[in-house]
Protein backbone atom coordinates (compact mmCIF):
# COMPACT_ATOMS: atom_id res chain seq x y z
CA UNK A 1 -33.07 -5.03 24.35
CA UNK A 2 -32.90 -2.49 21.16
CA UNK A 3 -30.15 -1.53 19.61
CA UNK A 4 -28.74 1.75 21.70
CA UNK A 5 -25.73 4.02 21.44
CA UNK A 6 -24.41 7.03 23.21
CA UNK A 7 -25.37 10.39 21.55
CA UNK A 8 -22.32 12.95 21.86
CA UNK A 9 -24.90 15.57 20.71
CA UNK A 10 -27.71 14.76 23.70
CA UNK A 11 -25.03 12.97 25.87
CA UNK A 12 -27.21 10.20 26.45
CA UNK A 13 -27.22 6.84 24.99
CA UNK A 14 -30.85 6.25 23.10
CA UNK A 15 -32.66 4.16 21.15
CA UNK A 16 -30.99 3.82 17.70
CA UNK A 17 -34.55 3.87 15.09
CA UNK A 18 -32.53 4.57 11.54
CA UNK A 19 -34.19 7.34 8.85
CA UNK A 20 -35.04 4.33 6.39
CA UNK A 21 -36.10 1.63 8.11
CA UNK A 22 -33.99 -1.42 7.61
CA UNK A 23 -31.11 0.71 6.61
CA UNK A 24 -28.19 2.72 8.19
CA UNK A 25 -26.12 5.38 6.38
CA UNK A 26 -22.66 5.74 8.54
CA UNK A 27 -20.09 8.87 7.97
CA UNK A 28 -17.18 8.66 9.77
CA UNK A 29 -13.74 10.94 8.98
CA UNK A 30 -10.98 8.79 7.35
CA UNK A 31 -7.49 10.12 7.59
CA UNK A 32 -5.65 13.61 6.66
CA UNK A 33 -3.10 11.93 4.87
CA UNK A 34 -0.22 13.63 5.90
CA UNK A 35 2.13 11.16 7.46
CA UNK A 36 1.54 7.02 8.52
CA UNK A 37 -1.19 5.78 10.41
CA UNK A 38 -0.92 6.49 13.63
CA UNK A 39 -2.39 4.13 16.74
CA UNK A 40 -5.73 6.41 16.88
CA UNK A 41 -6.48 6.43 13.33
CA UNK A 42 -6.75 2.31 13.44
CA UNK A 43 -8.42 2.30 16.90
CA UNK A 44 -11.25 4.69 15.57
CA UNK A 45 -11.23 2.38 12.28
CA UNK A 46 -11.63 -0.75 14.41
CA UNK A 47 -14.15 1.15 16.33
CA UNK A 48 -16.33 1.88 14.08
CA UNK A 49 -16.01 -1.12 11.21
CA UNK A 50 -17.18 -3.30 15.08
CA UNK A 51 -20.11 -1.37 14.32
CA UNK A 52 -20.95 -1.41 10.93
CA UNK A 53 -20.27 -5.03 11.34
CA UNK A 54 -23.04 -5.25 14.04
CA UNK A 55 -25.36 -2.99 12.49
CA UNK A 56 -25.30 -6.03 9.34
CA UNK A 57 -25.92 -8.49 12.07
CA UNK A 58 -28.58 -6.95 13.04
CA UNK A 59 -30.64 -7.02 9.59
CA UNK A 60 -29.22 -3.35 8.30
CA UNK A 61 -28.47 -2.60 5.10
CA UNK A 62 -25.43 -0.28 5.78
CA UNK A 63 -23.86 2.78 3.35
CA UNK A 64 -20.81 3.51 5.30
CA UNK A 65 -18.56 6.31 3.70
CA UNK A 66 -15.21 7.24 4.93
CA UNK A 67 -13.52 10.19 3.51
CA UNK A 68 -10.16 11.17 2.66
CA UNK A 69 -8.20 14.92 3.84
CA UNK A 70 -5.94 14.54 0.66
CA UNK A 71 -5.48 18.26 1.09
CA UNK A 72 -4.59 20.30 3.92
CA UNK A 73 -1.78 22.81 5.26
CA UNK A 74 0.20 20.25 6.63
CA UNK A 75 0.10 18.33 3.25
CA UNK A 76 1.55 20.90 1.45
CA UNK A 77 3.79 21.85 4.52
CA UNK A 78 5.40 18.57 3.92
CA UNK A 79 6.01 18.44 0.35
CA UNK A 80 7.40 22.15 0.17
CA UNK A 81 10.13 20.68 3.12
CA UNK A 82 10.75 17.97 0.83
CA UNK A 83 12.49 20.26 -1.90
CA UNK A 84 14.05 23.01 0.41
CA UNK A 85 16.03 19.98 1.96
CA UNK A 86 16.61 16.30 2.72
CA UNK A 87 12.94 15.06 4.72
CA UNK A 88 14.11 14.81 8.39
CA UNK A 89 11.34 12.31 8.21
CA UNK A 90 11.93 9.14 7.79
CA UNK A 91 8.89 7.93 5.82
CA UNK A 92 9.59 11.26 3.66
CA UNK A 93 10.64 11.45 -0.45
CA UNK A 94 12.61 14.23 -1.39
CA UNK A 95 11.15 16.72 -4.07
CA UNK A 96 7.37 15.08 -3.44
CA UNK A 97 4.95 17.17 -4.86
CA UNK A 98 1.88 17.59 -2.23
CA UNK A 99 -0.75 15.64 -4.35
CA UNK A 100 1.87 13.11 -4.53
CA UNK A 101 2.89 12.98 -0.96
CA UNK A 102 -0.89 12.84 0.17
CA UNK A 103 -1.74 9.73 -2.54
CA UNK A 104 1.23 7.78 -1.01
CA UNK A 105 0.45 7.55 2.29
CA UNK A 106 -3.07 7.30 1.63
CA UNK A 107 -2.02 3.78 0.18
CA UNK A 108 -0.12 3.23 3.57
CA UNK A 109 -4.00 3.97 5.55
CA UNK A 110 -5.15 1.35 3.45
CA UNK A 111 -2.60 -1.07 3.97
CA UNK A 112 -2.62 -0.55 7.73
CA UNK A 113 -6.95 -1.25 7.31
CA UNK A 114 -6.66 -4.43 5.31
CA UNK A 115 -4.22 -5.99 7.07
CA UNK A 116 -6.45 -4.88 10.49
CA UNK A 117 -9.37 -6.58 9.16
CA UNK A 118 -11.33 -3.34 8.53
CA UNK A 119 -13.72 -3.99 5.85
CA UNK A 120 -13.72 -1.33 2.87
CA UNK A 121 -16.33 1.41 3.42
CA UNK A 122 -18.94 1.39 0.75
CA UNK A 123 -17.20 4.86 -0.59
CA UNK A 124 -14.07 6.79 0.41
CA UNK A 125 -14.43 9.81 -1.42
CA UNK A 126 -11.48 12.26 -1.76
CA UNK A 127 -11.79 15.94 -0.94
CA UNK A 128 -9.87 17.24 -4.07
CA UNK A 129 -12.62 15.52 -6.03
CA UNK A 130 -15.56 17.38 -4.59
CA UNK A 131 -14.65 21.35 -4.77
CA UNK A 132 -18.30 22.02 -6.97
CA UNK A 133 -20.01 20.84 -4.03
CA UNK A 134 -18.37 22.93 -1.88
CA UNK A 135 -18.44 25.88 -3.77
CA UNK A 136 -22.28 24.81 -3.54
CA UNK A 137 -22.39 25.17 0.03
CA UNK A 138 -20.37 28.56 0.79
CA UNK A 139 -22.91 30.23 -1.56
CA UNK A 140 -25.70 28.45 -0.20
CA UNK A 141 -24.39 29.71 3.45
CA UNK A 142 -23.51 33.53 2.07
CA UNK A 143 -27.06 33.34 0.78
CA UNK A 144 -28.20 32.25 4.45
CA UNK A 145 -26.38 35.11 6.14
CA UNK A 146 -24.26 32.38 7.80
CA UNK A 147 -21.04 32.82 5.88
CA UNK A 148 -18.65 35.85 4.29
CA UNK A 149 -16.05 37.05 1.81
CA UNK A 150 -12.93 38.80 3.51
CA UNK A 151 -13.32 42.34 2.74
CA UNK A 152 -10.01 42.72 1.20
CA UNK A 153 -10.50 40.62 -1.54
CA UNK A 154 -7.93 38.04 -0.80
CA UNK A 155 -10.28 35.05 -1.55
CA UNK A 156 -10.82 34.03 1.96
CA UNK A 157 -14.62 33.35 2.94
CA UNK A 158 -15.29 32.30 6.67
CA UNK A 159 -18.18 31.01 8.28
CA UNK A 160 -19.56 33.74 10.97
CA UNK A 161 -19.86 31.66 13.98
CA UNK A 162 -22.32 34.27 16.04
CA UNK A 163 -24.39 34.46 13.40
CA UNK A 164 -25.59 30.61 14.31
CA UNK A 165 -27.03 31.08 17.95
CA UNK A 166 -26.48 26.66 18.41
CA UNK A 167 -22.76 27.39 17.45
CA UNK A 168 -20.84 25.11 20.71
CA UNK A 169 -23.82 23.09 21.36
CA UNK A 170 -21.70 19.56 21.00
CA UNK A 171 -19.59 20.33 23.17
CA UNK A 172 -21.34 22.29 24.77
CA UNK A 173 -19.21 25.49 25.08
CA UNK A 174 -20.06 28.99 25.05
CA UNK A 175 -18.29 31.05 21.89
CA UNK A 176 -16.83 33.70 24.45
CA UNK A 177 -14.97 31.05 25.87
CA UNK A 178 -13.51 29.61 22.65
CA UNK A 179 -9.95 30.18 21.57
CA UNK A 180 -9.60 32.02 18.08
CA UNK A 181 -9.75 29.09 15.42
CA UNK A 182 -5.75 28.44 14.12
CA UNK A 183 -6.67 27.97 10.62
CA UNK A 184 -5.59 31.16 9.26
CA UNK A 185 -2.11 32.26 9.64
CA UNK A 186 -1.66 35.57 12.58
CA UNK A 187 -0.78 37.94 9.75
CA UNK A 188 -4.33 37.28 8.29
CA UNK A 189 -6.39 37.12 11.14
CA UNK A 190 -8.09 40.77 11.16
CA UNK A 191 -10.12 39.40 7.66
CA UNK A 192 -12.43 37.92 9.93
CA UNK A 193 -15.32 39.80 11.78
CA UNK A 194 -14.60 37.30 14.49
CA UNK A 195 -11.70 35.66 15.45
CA UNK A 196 -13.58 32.38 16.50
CA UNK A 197 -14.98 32.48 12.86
CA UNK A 198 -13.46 29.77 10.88
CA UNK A 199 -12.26 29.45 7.09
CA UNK A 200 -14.93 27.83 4.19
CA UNK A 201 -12.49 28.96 1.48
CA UNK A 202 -8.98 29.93 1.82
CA UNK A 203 -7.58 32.42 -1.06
CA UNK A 204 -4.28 31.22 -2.91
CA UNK A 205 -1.28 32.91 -1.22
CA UNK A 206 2.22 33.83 -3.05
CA UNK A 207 4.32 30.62 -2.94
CA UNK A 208 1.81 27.75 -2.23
CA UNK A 209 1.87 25.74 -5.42
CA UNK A 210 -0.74 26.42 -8.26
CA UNK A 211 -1.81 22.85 -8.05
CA UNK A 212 -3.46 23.40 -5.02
CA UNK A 213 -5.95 25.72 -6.01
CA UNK A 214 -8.95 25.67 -8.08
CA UNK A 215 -10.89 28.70 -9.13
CA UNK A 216 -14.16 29.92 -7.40
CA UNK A 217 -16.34 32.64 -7.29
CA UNK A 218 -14.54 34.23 -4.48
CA UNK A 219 -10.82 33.80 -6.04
CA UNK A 220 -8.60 30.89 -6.84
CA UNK A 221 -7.45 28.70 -3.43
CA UNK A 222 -8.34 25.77 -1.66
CA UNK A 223 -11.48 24.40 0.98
CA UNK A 224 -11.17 24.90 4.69
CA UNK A 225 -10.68 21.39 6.58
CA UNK A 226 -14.14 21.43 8.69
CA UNK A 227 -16.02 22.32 4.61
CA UNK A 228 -14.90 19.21 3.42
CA UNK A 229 -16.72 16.72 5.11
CA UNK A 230 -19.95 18.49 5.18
CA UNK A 231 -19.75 18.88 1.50
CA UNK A 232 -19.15 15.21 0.74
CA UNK A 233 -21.26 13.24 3.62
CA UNK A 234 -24.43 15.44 1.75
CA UNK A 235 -23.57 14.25 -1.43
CA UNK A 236 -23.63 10.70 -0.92
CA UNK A 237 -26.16 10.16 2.40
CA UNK A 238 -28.38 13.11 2.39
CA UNK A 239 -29.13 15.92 4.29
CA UNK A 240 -29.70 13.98 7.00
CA UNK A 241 -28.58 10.03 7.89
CA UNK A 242 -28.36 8.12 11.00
CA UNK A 243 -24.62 8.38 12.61
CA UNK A 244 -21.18 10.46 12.31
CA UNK A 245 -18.41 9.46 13.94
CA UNK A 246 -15.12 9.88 14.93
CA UNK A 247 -12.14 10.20 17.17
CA UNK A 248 -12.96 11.85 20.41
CA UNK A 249 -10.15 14.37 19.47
CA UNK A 250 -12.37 15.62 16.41
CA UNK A 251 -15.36 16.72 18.31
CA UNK A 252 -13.83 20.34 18.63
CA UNK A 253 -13.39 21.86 16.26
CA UNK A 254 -13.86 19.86 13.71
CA UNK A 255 -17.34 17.89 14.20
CA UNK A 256 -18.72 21.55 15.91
CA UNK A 257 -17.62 23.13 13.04
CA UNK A 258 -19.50 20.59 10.38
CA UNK A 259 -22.66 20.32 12.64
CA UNK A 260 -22.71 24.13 12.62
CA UNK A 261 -22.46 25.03 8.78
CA UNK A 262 -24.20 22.19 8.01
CA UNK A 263 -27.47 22.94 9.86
CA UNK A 264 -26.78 27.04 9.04
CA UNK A 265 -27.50 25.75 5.49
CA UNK A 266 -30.65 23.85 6.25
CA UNK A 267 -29.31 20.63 6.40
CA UNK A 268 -30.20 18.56 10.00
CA UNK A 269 -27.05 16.13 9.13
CA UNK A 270 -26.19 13.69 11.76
CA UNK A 271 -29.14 11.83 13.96
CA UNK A 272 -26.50 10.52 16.01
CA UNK A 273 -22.58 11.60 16.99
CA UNK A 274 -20.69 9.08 18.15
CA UNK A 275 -16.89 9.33 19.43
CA UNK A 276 -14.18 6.58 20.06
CA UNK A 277 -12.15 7.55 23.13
CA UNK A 278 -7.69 8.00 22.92
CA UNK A 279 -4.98 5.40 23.18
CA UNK A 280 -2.97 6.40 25.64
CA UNK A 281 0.61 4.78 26.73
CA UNK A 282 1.12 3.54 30.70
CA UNK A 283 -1.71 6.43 31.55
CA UNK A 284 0.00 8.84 29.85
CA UNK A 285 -1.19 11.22 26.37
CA UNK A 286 1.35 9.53 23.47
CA UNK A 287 3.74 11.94 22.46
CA UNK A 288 7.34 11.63 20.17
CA UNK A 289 8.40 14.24 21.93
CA UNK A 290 8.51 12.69 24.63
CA UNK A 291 9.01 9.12 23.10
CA UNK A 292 6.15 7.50 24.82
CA UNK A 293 4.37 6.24 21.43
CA UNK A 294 4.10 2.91 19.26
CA UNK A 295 2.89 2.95 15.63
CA UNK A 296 0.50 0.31 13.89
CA UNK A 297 3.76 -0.75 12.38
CA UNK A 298 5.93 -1.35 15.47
CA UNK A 299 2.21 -3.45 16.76
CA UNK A 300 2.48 -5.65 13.71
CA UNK A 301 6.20 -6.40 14.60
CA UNK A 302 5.40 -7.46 17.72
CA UNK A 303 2.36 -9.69 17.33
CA UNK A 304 0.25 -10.95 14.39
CA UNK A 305 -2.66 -9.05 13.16
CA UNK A 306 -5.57 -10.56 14.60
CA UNK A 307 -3.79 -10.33 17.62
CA UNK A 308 -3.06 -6.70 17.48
CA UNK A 309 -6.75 -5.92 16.05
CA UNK A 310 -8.32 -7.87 19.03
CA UNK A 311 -5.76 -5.63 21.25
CA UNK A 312 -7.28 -2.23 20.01
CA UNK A 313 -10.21 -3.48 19.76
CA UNK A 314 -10.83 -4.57 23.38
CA UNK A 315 -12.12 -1.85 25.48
CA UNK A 316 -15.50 0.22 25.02
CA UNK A 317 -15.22 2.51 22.26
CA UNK A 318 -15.22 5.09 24.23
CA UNK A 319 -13.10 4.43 26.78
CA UNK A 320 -9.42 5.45 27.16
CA UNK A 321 -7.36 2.57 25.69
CA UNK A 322 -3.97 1.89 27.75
CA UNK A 323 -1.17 0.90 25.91
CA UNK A 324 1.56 -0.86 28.30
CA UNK A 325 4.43 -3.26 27.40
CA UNK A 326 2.51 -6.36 28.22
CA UNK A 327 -0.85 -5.57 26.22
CA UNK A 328 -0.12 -7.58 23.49
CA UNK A 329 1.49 -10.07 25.00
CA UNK A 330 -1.98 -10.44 26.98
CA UNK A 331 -4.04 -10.10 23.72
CA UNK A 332 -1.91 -12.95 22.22
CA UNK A 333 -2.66 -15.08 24.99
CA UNK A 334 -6.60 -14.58 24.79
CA UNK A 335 -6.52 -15.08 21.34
CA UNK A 336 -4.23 -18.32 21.53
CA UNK A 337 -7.53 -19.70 23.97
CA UNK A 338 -10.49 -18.76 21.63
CA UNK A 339 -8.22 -20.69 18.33
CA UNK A 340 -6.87 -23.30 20.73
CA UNK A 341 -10.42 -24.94 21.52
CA UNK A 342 -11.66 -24.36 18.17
CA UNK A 343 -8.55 -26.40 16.90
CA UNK A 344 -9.67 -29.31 19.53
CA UNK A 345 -12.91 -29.11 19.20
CA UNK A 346 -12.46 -30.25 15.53
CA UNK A 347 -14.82 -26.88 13.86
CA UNK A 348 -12.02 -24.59 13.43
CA UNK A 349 -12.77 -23.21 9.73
CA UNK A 350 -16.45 -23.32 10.20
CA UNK A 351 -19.04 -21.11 8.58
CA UNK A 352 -20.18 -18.40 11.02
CA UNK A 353 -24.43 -18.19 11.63
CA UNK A 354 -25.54 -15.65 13.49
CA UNK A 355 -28.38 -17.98 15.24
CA UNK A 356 -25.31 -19.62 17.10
CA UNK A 357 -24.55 -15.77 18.52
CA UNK A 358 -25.48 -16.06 23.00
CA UNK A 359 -28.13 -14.10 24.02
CA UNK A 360 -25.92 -12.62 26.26
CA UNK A 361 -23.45 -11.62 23.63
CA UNK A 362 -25.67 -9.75 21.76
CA UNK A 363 -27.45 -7.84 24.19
CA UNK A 364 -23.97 -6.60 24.67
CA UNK A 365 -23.57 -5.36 21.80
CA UNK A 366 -26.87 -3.86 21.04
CA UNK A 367 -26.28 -1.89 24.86
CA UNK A 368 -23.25 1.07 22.84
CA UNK A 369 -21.55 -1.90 21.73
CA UNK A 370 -20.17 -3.22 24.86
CA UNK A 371 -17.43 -5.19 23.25
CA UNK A 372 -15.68 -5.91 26.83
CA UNK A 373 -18.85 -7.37 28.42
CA UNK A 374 -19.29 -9.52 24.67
CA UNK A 375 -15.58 -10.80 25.15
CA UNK A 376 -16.64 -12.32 28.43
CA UNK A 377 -19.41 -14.08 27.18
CA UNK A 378 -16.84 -15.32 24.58
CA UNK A 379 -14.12 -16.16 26.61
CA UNK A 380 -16.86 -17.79 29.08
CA UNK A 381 -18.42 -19.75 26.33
CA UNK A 382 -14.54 -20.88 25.05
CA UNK A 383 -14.12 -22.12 28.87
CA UNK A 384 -17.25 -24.22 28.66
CA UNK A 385 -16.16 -25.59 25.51
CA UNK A 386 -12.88 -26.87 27.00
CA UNK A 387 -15.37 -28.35 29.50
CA UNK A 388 -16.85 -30.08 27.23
CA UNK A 389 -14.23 -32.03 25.44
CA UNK A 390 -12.96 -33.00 28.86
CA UNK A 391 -16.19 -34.79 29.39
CA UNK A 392 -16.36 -35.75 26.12
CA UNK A 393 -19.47 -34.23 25.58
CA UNK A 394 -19.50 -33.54 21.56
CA UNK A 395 -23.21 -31.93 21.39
CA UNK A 396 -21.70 -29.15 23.92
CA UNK A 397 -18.50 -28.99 22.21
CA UNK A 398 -20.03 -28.67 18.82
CA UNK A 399 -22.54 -25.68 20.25
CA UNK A 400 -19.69 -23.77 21.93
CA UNK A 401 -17.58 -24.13 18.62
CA UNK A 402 -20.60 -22.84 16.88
CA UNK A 403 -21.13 -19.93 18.94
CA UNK A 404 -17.24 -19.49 19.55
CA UNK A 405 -17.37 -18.54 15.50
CA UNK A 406 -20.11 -16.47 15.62
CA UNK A 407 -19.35 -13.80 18.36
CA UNK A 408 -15.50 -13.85 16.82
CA UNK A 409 -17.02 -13.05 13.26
CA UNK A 410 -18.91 -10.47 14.78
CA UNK A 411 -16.41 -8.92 16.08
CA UNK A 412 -14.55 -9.23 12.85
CA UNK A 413 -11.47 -11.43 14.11
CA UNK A 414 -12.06 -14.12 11.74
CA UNK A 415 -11.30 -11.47 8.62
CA UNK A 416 -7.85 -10.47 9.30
CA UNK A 417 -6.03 -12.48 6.48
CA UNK A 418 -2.76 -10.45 6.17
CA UNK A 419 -0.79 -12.52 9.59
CA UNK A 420 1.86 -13.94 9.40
CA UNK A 421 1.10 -17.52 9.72
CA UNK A 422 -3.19 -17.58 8.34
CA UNK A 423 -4.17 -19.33 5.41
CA UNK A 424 -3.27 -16.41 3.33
CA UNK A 425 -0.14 -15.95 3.96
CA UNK A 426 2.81 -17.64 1.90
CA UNK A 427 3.64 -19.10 5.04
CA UNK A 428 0.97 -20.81 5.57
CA UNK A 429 0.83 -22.03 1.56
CA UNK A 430 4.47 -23.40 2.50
CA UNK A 431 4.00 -25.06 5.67
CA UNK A 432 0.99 -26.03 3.53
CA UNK A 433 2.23 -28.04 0.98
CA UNK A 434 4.72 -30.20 2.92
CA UNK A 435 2.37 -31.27 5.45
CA UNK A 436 0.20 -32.16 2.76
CA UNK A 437 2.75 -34.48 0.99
CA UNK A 438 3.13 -36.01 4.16
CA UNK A 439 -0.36 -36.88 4.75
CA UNK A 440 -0.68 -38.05 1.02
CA UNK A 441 2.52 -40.26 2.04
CA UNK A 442 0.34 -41.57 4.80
CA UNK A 443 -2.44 -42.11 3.12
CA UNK A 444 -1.09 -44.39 0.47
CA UNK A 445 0.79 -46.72 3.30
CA UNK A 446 -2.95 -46.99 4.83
CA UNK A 447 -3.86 -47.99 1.44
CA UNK A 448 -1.39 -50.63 1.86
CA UNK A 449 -2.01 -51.66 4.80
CA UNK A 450 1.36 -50.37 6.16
CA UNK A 451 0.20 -49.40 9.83
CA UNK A 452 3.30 -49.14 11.06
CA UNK A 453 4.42 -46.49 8.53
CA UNK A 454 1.15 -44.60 8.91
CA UNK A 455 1.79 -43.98 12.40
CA UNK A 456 4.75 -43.05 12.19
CA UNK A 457 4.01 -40.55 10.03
CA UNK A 458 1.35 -38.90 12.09
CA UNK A 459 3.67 -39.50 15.28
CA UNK A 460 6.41 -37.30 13.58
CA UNK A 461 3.60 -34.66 12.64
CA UNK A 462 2.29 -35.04 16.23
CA UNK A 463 6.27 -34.28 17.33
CA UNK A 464 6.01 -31.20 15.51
CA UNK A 465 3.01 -29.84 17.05
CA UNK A 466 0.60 -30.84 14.11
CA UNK A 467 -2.40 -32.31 14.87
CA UNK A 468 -3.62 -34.37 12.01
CA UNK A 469 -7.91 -35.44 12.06
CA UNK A 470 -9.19 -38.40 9.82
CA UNK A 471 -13.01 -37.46 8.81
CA UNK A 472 -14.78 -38.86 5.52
CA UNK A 473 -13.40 -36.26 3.44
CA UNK A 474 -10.01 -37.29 4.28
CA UNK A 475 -7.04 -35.85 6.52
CA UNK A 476 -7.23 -32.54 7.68
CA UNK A 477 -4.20 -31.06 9.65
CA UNK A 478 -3.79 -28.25 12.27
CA UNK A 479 -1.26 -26.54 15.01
CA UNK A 480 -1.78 -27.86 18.46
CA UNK A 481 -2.89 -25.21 20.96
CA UNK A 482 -1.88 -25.41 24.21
């Protein structure tokens, strides 16, 4: 089978055939760092490093770029609360300029992705960094009849949706049927020929700090959200690459809006869309208002890492993902199967090849990256394993263990190195060392001869649920799985 994914642009899953053969440029939107990670930000990261992971399995050469919002109204919404008054937030820091605000949770993001096991894109560029190449494209779109300074001269330039007749054609809408865009404040709105027309450039207004505006040919102020992106995915894949993705929540406006001005200015932009579906919790939308929500944070309390990536990383991509009490508590137990046989089978730690990966598996995968028909070829392939060291059978056992690391570095479970308890941890380094002494200990009463003390040794690491394995190379130790 060829590699296939689902088009949110067609709405049909097709053949994926890249622009550069043997290579894939990926684009998909990074955070608005305005707050913590939430549970979709880290699903849609998941989501989409499963596929730039697969996408190097298969024999790509992959440019993945993820940008960063580092400013937007709510930014600076934020940091002006924090010197009117104490944050009511939590996470806040009183007097935080915006700039400063945005930079520090931009360092929790990446915190929440390392410890996830989401690999580093190849370049997160910042929007604040990248005004020229905005400024670029609003002229470039004025000049194209696709784009307009407010009359008034406030500094405000919007994009002039009728004037683009494919304007609604991801999500397939009609513009009489679309809701004003909210970007501009009500007092504002009659700047705009339309009032589905959305903002390129946003004029500084009295009282938003002078840091957050740079000067343009249309007045001092800021870039619209929905510019951003377009401006920077240009700059470092093209005019057009092979896939942009996102949550499902950013198809409207946000993805409509960059497909539109992008291809107003000439650009065709994005071969494929592709869209990870919502987290929700017991069937319902997550909501603090109502109090039915659970943070990334409050995850990693409750289980370890790999367990809580496997979690979120599950279902289909674009499926709804339920969060109930008992999810991870059910993702702990599947992963405690896949380490427990590769801890008896005696190949836990072993290089991954992808010539071990089923068949099976990756037809999965290459069929919109069908991660929950994969995990039962894994969890199928563990079972036979088990089979096979009851029988003894150490050719099977040793081909399961091989494929066993495969489909799990695939998936990228095998790179989460920030749990509690991996060899990364200090943890691990302590529980480490002693167990080490010990099995020096033992060695040197072998050495001597000294059976007796040698088995006691192991039968007081055996007590403690350490399983200890003699090879050539010496003693190497691990937990017992049950």
């Amino acid at each position: 089978m060829s590699l296939r994914f689902y088009d949110t642009a067609t709405a049909e899953v097709r053949e994926f055939t890249p622009l550069t053969p043997g290579a894939a440029r990926v684009y998909y939107c990074g955070a608005t760092v305005q707050g913590m990670p939430h549970v979709g930000h880290v699903r849609s990261a998941i989501a989409f490093d499963q596929l730039t992971r697969w996408l190097r399995v298969r024999g790509y050469a992959v440019t993945v770029v993820r940008n960063v919002t580092d400013i937007d109204d709510k930014i600076l919404a934020k940091s002006k609360a924090s010197f009117e008054e104490a944050p009511a937030d939590p996470d806040g820091v009183p007097n935080e300029e915006w700039w400063a605000l945005a930079y520090r949770y931009e360092q929790e993001f990446l915190k929440a992705y390392d410890t996830l096991g989401v690999q580093r894109p190849t370049y997160e560029p910042r929007a604040t960094g990248h005004i020229p190449e905005m400024h670029q494209l609003i002229q470039r779109l004025i000049d194209r009849g696709h784009a307009y300074p407010a009359a008034d001269d406030s500094g405000d330039v919007y994009f002039d949706v009728r004037s683009w007749p494919a304007y609604g054609s991801l999500t397939r809408q009609s513009v009489d049927d679309m809701q004003a865009a909210p970007d501009v404040e009500a007092q504002f709105s009659n700047r705009k020929r339309d009032p589905r027309d959305f903002a390129l450039w946003k004029g500084w207004k009295e009282g938003e700090p002078t840091t957050a505006a740079w000067p343009s040919p249309w007045g001092t102020g800021r870039p619209g959200w929905h510019l951003e992106c377009s401006a920077m995915v240009t700059k470092y894949l093209g005019a057009e690459f092979d896939i942009h993705g996102g949550g499902l929540d950013l198809r409207f406006p946000h993805h409509e809006n960059e497909m539109a001005q992008s291809q107003a200015a000439g650009h065709p932009f994005a071969r494929f869309w592709m869209h990870n579906g919502m987290v929700t919790y017991q069937g319902e939308k997550m909501s603090k208002s109502v109090g039915n929500t659970i943070s990334p944070a409050e995850m990693l309390q409750l289980a370890t890492p790999r367990v809580v990536r496997y979690y979120l990383g599950q279902a289909h991509y674009r499926s709804v993902l339920d969060y109930r009490p008992t999810s991870l508590q059910e993702a702990a137990a599947a992963v405690e199967r896949i380490d427990g046989f590769l801890a008896k089978s005696g190949h836990a730690g072993r290089q991954a090849s992808w010539q071990d990966l089923p068949a099976a598996f990756a037809e999965a995968m290459d069929d919109d990256l069908n991660v929950p028909r994969a995990l039962a070829v894994l969890h199928d392939t563990v079972r036979a394993g088990n089979s096979a060291l009851a029988d003894k059978d150490d050719r099977a056992v040793a081909d399961a263990a091989a494929a066993v690391t495969a489909m799990t570095a695939a998936l990228g479970l095998d790179d989460v190195g920030a749990a509690q308890g991996t060899e990364d941890s200090p943890e691990h380094a302590a529980l480490d060392a002693l167990i080490r002494s010990q099995l020096a200990e033992r060695a040197a009463a072998r050495a001597g001869k000294d059976w007796a003390r040698a088995d006691a040794i192991r039968d007081a690491l055996s007590g403690a649920g350490v399983v200890v394995e003699d090879s050539a190379d010496g003693a190497r130790w691990s937990l017992a799985r049950d």
